[in-house]
PDB file of N, CA and C in Angstrom:
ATOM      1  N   UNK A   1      -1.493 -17.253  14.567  1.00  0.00           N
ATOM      2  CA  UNK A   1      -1.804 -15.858  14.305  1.00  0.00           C
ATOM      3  C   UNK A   1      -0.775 -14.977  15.024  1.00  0.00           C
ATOM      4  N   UNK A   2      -0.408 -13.587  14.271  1.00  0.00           N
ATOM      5  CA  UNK A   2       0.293 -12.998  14.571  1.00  0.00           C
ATOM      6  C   UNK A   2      -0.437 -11.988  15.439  1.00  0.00           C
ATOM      7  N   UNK A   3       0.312 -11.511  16.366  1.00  0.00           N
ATOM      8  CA  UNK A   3      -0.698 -10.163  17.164  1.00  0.00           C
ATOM      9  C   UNK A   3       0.128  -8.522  16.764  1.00  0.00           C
ATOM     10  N   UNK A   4      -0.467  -8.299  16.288  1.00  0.00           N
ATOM     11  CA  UNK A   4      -0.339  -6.481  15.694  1.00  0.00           C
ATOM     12  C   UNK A   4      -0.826  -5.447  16.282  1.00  0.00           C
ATOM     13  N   UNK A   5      -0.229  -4.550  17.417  1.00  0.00           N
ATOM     14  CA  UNK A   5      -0.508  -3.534  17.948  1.00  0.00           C
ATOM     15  C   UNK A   5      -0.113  -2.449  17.416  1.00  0.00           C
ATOM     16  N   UNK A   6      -1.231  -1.732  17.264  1.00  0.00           N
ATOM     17  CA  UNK A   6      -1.096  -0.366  16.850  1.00  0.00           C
ATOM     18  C   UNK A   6      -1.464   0.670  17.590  1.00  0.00           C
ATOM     19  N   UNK A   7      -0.058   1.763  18.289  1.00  0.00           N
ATOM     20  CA  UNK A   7      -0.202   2.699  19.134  1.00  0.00           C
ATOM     21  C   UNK A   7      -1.709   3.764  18.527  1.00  0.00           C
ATOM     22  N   UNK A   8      -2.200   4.548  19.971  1.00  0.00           N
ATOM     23  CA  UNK A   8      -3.247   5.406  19.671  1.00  0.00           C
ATOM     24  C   UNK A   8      -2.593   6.371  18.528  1.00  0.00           C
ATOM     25  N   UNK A   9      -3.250   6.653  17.902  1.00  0.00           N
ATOM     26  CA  UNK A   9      -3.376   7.544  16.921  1.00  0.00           C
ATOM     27  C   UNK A   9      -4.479   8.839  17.005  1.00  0.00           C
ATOM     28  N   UNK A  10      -4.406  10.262  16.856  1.00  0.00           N
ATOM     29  CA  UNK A  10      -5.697  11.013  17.171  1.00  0.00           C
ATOM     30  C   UNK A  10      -6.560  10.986  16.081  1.00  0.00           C
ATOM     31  N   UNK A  11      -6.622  10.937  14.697  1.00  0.00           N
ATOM     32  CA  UNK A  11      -7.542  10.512  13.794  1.00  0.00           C
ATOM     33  C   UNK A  11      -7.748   9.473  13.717  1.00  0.00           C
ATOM     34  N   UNK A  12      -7.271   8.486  13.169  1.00  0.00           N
ATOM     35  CA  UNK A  12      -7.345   7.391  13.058  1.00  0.00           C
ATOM     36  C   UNK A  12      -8.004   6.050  13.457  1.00  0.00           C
ATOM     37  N   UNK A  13      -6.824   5.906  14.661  1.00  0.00           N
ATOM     38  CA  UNK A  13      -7.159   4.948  15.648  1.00  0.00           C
ATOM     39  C   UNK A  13      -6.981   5.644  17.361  1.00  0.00           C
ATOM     40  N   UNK A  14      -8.002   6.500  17.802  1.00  0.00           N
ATOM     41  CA  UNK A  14      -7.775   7.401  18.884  1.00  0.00           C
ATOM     42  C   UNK A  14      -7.228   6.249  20.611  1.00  0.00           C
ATOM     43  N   UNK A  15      -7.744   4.916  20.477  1.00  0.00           N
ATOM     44  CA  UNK A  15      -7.511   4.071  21.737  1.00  0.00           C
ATOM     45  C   UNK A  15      -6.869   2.672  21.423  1.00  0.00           C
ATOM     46  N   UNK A  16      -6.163   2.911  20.171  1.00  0.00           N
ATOM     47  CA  UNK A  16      -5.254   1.863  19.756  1.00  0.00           C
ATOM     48  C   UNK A  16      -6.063   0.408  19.071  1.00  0.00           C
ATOM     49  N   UNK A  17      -5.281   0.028  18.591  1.00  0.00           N
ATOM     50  CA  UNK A  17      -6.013  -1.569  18.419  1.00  0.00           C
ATOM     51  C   UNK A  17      -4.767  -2.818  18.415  1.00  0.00           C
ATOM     52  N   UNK A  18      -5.452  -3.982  18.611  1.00  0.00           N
ATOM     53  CA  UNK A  18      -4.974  -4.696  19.065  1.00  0.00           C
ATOM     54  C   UNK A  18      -5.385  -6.073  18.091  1.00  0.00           C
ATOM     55  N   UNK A  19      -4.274  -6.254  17.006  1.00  0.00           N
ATOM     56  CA  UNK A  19      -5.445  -7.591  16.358  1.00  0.00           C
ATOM     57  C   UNK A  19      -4.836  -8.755  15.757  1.00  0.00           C
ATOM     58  N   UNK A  20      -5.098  -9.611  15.541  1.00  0.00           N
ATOM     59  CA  UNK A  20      -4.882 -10.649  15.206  1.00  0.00           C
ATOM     60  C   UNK A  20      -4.468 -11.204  13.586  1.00  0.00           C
ATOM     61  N   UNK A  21      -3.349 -11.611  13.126  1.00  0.00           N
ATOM     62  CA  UNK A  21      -3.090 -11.505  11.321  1.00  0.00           C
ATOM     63  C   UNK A  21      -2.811 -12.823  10.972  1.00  0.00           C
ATOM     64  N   UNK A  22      -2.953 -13.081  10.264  1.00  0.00           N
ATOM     65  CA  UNK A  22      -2.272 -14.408   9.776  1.00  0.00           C
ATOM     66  C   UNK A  22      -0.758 -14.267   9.307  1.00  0.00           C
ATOM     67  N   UNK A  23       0.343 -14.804   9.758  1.00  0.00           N
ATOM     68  CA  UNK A  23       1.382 -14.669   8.855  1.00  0.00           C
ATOM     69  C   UNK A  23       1.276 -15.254   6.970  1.00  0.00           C
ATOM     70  N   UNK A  24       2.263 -14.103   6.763  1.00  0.00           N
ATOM     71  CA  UNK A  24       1.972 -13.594   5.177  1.00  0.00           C
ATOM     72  C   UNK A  24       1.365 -12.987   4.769  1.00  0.00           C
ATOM     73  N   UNK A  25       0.123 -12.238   5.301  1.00  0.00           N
ATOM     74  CA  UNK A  25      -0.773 -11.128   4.985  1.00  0.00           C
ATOM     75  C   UNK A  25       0.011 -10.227   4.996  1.00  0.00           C
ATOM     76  N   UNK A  26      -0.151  -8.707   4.146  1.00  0.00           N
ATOM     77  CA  UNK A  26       0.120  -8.028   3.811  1.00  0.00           C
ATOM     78  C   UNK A  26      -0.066  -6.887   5.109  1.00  0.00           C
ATOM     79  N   UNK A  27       0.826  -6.540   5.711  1.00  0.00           N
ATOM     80  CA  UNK A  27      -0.239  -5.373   6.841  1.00  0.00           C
ATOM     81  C   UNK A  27      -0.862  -4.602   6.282  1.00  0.00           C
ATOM     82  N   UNK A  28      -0.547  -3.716   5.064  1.00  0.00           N
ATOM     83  CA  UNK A  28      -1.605  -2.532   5.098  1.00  0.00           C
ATOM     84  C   UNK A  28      -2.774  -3.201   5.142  1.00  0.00           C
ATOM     85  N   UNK A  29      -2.807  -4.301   4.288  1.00  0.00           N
ATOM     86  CA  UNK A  29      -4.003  -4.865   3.886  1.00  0.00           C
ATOM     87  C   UNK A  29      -5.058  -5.858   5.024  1.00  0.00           C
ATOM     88  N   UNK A  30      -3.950  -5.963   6.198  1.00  0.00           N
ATOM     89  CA  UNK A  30      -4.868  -6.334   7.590  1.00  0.00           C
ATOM     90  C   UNK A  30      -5.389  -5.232   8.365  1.00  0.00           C
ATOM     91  N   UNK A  31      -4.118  -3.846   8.250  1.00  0.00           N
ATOM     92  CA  UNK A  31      -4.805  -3.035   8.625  1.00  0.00           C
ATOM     93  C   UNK A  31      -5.904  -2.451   8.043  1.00  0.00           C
ATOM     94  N   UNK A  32      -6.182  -2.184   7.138  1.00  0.00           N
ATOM     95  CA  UNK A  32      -7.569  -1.977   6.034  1.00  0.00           C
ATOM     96  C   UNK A  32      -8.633  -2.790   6.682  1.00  0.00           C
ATOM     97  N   UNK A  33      -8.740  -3.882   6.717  1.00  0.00           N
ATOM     98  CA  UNK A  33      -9.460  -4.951   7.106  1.00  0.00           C
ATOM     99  C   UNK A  33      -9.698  -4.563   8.345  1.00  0.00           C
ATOM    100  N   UNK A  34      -9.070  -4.014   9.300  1.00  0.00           N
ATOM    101  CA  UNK A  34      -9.295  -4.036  10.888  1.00  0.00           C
ATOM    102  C   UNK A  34     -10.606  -2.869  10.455  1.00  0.00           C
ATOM    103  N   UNK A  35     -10.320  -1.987  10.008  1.00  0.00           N
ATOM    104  CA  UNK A  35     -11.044  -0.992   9.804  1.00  0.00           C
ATOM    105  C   UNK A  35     -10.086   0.448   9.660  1.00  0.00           C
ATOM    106  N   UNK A  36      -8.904   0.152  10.136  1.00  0.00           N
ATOM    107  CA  UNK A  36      -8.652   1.762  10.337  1.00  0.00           C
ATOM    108  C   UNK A  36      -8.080   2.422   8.579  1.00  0.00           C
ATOM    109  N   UNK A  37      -7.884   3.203   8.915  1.00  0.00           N
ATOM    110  CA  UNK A  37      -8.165   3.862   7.536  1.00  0.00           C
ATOM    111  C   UNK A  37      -7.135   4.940   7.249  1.00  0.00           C
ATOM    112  N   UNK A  38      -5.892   4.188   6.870  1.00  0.00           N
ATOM    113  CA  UNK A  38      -4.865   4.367   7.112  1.00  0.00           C
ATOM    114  C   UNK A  38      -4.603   4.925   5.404  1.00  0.00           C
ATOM    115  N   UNK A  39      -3.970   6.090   4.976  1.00  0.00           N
ATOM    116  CA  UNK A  39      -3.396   6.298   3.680  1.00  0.00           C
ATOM    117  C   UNK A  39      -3.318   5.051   3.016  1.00  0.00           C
ATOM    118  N   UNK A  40      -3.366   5.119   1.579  1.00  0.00           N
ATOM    119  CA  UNK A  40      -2.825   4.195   0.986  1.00  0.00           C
ATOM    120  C   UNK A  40      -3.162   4.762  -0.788  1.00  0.00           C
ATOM    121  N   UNK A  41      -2.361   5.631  -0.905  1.00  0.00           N
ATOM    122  CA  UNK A  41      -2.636   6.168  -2.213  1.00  0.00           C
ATOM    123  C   UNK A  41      -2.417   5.114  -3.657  1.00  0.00           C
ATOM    124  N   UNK A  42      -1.002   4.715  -4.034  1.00  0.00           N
ATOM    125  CA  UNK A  42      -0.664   3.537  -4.668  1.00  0.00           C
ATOM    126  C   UNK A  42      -1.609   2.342  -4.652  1.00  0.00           C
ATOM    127  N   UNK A  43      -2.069   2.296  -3.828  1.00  0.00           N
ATOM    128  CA  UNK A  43      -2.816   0.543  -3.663  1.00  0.00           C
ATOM    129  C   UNK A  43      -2.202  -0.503  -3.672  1.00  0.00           C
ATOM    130  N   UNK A  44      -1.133   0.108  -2.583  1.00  0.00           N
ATOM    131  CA  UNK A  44       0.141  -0.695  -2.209  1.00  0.00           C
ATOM    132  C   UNK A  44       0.863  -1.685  -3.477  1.00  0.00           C
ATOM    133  N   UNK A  45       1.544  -0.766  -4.359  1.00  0.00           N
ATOM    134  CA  UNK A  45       2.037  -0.964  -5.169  1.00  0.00           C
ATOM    135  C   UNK A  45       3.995  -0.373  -4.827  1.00  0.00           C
ATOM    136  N   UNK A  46       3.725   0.244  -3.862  1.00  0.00           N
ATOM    137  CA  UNK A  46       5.325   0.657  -3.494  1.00  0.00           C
ATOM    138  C   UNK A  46       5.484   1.831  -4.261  1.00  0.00           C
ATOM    139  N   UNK A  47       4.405   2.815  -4.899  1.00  0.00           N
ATOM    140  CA  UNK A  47       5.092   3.741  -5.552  1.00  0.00           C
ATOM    141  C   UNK A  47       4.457   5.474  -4.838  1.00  0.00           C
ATOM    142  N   UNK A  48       4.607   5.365  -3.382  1.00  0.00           N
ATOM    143  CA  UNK A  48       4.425   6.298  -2.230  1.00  0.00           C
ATOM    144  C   UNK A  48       4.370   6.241  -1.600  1.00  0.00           C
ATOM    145  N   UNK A  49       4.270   6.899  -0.383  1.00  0.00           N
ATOM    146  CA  UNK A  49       4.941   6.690   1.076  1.00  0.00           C
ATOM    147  C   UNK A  49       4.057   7.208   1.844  1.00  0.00           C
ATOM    148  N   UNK A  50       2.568   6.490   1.387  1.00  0.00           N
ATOM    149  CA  UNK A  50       1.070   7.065   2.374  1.00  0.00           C
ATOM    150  C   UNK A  50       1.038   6.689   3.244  1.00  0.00           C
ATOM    151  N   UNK A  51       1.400   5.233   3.166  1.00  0.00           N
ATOM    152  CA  UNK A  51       1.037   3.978   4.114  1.00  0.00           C
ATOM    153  C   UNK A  51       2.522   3.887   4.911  1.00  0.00           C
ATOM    154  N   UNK A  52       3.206   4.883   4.874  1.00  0.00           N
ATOM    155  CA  UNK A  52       4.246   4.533   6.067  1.00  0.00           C
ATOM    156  C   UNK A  52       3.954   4.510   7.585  1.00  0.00           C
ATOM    157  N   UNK A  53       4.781   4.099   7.960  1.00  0.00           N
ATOM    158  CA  UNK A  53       4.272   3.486   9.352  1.00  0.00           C
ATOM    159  C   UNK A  53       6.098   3.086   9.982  1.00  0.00           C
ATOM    160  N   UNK A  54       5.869   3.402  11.458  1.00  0.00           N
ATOM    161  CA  UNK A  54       7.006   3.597  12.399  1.00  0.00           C
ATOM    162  C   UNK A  54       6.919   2.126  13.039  1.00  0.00           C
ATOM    163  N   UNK A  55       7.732   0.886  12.706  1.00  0.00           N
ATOM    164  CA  UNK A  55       8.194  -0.239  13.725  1.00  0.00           C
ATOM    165  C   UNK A  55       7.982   0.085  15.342  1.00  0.00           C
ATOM    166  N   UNK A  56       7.522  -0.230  15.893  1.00  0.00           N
ATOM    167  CA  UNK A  56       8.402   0.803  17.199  1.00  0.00           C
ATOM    168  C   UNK A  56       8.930  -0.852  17.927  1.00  0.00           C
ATOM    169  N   UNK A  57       8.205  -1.939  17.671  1.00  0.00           N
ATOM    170  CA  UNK A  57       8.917  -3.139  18.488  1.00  0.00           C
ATOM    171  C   UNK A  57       8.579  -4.113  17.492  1.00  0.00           C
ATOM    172  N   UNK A  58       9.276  -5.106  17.290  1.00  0.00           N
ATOM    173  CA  UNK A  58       9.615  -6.063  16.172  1.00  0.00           C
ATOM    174  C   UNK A  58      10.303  -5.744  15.086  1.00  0.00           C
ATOM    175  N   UNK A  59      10.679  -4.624  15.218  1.00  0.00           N
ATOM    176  CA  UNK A  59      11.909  -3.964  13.757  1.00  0.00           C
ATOM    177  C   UNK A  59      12.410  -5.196  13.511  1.00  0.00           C
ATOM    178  N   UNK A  60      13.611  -5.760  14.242  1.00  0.00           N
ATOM    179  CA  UNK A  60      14.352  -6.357  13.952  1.00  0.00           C
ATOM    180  C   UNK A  60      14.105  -8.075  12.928  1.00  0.00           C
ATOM    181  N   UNK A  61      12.740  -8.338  13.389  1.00  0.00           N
ATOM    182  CA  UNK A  61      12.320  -9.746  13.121  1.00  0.00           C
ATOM    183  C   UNK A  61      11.757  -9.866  11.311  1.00  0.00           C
ATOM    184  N   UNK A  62      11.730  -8.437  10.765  1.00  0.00           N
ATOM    185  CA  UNK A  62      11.401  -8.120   9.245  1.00  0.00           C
ATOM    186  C   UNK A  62      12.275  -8.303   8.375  1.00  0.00           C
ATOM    187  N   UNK A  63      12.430  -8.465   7.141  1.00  0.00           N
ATOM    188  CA  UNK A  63      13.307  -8.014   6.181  1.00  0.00           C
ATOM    189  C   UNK A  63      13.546  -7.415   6.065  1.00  0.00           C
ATOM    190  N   UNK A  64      15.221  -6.912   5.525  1.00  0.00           N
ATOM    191  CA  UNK A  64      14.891  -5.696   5.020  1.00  0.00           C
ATOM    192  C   UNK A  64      14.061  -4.949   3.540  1.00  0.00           C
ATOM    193  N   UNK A  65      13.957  -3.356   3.759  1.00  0.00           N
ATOM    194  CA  UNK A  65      13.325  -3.073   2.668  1.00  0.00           C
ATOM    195  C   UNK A  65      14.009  -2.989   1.741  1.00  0.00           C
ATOM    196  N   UNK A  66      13.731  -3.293   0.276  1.00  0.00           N
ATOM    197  CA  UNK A  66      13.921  -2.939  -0.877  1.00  0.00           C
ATOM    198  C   UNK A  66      14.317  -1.701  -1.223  1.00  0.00           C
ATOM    199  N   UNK A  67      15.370  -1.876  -2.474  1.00  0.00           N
ATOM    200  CA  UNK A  67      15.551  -0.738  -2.656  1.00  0.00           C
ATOM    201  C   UNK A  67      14.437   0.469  -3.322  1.00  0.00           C
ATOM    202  N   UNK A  68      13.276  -0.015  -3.972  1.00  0.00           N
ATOM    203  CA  UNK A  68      12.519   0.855  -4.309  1.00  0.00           C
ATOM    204  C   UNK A  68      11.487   1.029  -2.895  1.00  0.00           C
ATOM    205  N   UNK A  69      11.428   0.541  -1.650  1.00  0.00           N
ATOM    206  CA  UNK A  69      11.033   0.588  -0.766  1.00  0.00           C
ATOM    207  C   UNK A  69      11.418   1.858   0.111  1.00  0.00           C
ATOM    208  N   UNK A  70      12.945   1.797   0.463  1.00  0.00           N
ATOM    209  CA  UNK A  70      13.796   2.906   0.451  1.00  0.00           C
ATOM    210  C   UNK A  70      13.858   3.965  -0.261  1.00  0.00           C
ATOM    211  N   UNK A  71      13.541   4.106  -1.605  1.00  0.00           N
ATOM    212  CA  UNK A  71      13.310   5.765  -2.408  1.00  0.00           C
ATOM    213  C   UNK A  71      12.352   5.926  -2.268  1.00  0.00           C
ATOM    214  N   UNK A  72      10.867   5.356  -1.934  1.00  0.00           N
ATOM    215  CA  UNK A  72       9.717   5.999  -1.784  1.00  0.00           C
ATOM    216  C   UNK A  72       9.785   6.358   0.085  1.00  0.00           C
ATOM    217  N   UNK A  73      10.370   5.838   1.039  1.00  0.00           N
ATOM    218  CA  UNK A  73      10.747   6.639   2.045  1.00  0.00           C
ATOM    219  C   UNK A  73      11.267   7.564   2.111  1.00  0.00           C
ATOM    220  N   UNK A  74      12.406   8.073   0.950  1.00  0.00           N
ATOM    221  CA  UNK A  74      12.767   8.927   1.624  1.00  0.00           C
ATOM    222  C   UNK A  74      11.928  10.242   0.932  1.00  0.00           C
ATOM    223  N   UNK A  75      10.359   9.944   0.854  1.00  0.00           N
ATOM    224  CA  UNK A  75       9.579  11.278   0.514  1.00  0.00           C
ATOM    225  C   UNK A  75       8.768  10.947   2.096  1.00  0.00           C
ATOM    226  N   UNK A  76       8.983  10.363   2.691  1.00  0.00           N
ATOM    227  CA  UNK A  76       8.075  10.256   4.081  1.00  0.00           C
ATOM    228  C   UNK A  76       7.960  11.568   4.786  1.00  0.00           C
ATOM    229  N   UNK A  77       6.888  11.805   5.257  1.00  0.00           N
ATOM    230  CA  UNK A  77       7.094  13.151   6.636  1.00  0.00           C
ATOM    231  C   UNK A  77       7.818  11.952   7.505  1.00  0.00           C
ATOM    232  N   UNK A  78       8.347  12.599   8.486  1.00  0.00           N
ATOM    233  CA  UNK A  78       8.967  12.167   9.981  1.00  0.00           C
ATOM    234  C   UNK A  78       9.995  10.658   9.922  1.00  0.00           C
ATOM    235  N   UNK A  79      10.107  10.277   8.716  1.00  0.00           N
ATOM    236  CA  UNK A  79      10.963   9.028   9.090  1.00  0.00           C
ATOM    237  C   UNK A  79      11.676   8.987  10.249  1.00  0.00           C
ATOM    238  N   UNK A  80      11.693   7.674  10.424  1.00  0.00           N
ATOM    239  CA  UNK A  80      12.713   7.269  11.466  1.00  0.00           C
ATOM    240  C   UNK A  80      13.595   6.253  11.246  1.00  0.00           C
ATOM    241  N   UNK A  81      14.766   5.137  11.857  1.00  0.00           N
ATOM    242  CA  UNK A  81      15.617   4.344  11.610  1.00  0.00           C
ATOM    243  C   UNK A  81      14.373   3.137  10.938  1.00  0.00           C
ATOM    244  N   UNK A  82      13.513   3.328  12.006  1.00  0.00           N
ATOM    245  CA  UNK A  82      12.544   2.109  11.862  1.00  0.00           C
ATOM    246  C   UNK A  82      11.082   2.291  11.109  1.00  0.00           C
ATOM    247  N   UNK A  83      10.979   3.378  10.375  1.00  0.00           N
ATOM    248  CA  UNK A  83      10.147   3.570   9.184  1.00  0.00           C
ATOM    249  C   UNK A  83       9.948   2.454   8.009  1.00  0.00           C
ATOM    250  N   UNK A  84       8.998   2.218   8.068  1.00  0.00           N
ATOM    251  CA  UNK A  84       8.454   1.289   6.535  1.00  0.00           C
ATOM    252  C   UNK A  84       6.973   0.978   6.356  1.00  0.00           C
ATOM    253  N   UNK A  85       6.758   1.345   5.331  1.00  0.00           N
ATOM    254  CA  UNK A  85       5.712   1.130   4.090  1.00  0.00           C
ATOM    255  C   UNK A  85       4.796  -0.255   4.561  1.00  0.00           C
ATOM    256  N   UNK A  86       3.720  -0.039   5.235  1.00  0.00           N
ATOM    257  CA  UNK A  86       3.182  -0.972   5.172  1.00  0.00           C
ATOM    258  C   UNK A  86       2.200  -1.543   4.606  1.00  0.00           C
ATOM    259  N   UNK A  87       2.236  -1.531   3.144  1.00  0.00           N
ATOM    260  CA  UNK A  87       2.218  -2.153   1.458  1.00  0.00           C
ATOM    261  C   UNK A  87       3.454  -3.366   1.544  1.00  0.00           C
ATOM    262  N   UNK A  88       4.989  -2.905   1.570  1.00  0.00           N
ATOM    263  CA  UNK A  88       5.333  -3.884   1.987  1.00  0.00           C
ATOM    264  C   UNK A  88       5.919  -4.739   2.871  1.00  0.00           C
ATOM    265  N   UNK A  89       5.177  -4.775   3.955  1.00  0.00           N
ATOM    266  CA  UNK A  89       5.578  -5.908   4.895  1.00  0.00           C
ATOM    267  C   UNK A  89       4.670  -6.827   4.951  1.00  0.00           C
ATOM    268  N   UNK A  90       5.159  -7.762   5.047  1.00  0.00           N
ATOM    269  CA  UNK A  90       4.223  -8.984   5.069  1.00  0.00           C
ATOM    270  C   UNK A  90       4.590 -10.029   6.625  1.00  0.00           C
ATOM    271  N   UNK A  91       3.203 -10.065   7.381  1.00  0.00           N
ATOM    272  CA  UNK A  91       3.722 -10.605   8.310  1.00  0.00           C
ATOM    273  C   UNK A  91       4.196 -11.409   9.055  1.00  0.00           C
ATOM    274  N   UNK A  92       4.757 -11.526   9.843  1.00  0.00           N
ATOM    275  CA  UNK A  92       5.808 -12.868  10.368  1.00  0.00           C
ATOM    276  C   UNK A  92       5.420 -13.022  11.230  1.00  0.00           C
ATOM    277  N   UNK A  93       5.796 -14.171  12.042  1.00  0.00           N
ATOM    278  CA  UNK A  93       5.644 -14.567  13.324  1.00  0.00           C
ATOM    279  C   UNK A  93       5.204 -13.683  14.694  1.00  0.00           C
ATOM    280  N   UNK A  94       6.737 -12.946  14.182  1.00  0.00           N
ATOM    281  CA  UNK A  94       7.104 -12.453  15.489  1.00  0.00           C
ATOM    282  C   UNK A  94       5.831 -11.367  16.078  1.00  0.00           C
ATOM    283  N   UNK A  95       5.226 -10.766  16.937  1.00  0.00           N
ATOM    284  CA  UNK A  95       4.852  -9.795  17.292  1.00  0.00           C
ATOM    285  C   UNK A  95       5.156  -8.637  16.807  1.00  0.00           C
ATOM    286  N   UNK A  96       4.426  -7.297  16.173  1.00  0.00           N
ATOM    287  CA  UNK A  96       4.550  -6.339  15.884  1.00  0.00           C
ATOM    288  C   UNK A  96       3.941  -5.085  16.864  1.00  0.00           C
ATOM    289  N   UNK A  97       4.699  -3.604  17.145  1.00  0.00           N
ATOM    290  CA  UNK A  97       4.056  -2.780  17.382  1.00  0.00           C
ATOM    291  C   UNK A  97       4.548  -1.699  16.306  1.00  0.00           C
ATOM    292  N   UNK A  98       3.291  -1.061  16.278  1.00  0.00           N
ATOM    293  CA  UNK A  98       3.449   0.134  14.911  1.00  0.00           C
ATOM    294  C   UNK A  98       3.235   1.182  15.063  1.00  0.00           C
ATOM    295  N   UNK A  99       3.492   2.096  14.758  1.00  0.00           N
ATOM    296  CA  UNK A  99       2.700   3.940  14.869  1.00  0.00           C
ATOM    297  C   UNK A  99       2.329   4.714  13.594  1.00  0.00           C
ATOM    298  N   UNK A 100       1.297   4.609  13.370  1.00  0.00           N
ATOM    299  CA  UNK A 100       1.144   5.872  12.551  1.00  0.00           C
ATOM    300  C   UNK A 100       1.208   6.899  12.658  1.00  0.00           C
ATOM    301  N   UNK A 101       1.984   7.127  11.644  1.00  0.00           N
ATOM    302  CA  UNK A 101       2.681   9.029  12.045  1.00  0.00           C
ATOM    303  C   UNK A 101       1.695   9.888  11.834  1.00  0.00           C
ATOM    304  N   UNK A 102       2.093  11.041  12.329  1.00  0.00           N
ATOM    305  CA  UNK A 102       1.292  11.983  12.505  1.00  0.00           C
ATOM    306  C   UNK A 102       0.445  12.326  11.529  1.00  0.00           C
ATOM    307  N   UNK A 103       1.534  12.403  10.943  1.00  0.00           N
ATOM    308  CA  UNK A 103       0.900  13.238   9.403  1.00  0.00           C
ATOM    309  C   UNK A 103       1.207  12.262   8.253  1.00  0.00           C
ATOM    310  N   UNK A 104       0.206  12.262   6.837  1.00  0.00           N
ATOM    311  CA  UNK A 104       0.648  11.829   5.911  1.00  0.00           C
ATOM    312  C   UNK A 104       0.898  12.746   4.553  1.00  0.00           C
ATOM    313  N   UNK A 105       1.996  12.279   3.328  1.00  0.00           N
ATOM    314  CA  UNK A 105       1.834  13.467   1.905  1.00  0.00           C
ATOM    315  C   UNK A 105       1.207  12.512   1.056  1.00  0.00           C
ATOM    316  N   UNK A 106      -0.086  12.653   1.009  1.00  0.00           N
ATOM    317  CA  UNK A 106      -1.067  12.653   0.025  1.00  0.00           C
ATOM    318  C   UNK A 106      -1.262  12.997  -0.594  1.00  0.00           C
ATOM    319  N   UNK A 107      -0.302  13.687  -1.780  1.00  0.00           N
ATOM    320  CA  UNK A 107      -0.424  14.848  -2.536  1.00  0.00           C
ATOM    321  C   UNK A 107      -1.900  14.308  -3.719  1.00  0.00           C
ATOM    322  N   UNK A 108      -2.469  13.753  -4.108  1.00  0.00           N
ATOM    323  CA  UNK A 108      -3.549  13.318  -4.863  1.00  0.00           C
ATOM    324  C   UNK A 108      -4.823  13.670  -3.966  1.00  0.00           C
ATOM    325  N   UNK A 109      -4.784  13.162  -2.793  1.00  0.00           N
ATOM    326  CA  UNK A 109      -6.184  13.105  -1.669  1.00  0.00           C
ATOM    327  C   UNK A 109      -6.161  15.264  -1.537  1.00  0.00           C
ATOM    328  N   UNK A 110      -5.305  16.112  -1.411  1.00  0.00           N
ATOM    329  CA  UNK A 110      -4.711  17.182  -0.927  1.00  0.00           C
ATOM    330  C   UNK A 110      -5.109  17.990  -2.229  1.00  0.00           C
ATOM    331  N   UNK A 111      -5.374  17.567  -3.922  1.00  0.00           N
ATOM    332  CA  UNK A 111      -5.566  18.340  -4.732  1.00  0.00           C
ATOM    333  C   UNK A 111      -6.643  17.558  -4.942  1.00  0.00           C
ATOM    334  N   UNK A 112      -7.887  16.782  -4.458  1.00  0.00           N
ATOM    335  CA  UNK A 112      -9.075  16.840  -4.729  1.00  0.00           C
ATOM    336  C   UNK A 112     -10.276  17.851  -4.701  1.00  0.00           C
TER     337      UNK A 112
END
């Protein structure tokens, strides 16, 4: 099992979590499962940038993203070097830490 930390968040996840994945699971879809309740407009199909999410340690140990991975980032609020969609990452070995950004563009959830 992989261990997946996810920095505090103030909606979200306010005291962080700390959890356990199987490699090859999908993160959004472990994070879903943990409980937190993270954007995910597409249904992680790669076609928006709800479910983005900031690497902050294990960047390096991922693939890189796709190129349709990359055009739906660059509609992200706040990107960073280490921004990606977590619809698609799927997880590896290595240890992950993540951040959910502040804010998400939900433009569908925003005109309900």
């Amino acid at each position: 099992m992989t261990i997946i930390t996810v920095m505090p968040h103030a909606d979200v996840c306010p005291d962080g979590l700390s959890l356990e994945v199987k490699p090859g699971k999908v993160l959004c879809d472990a994070l879903l499962a943990a409980g937190l309740e993270i954007e995910h407009a597409c249904d992680g199909v790669c076609a928006c940038s709800t479910c983005h999410i900031i690497v902050r340690e294990g960047f390096a140990s991922l693939p890189p993203a796709a190129d349709d991975e990359e055009d739906q980032l660059d509609e992200a609020w706040g990107l960073t070097p280490t921004s990606r969609l977590a619809c698609q990452i799927k997880v590896g070995e290595a240890p992950l830490t993540v951040e959910l950004p502040r804010y998400s563009l939900n433009h569908a959830r925003e005109h309900e």
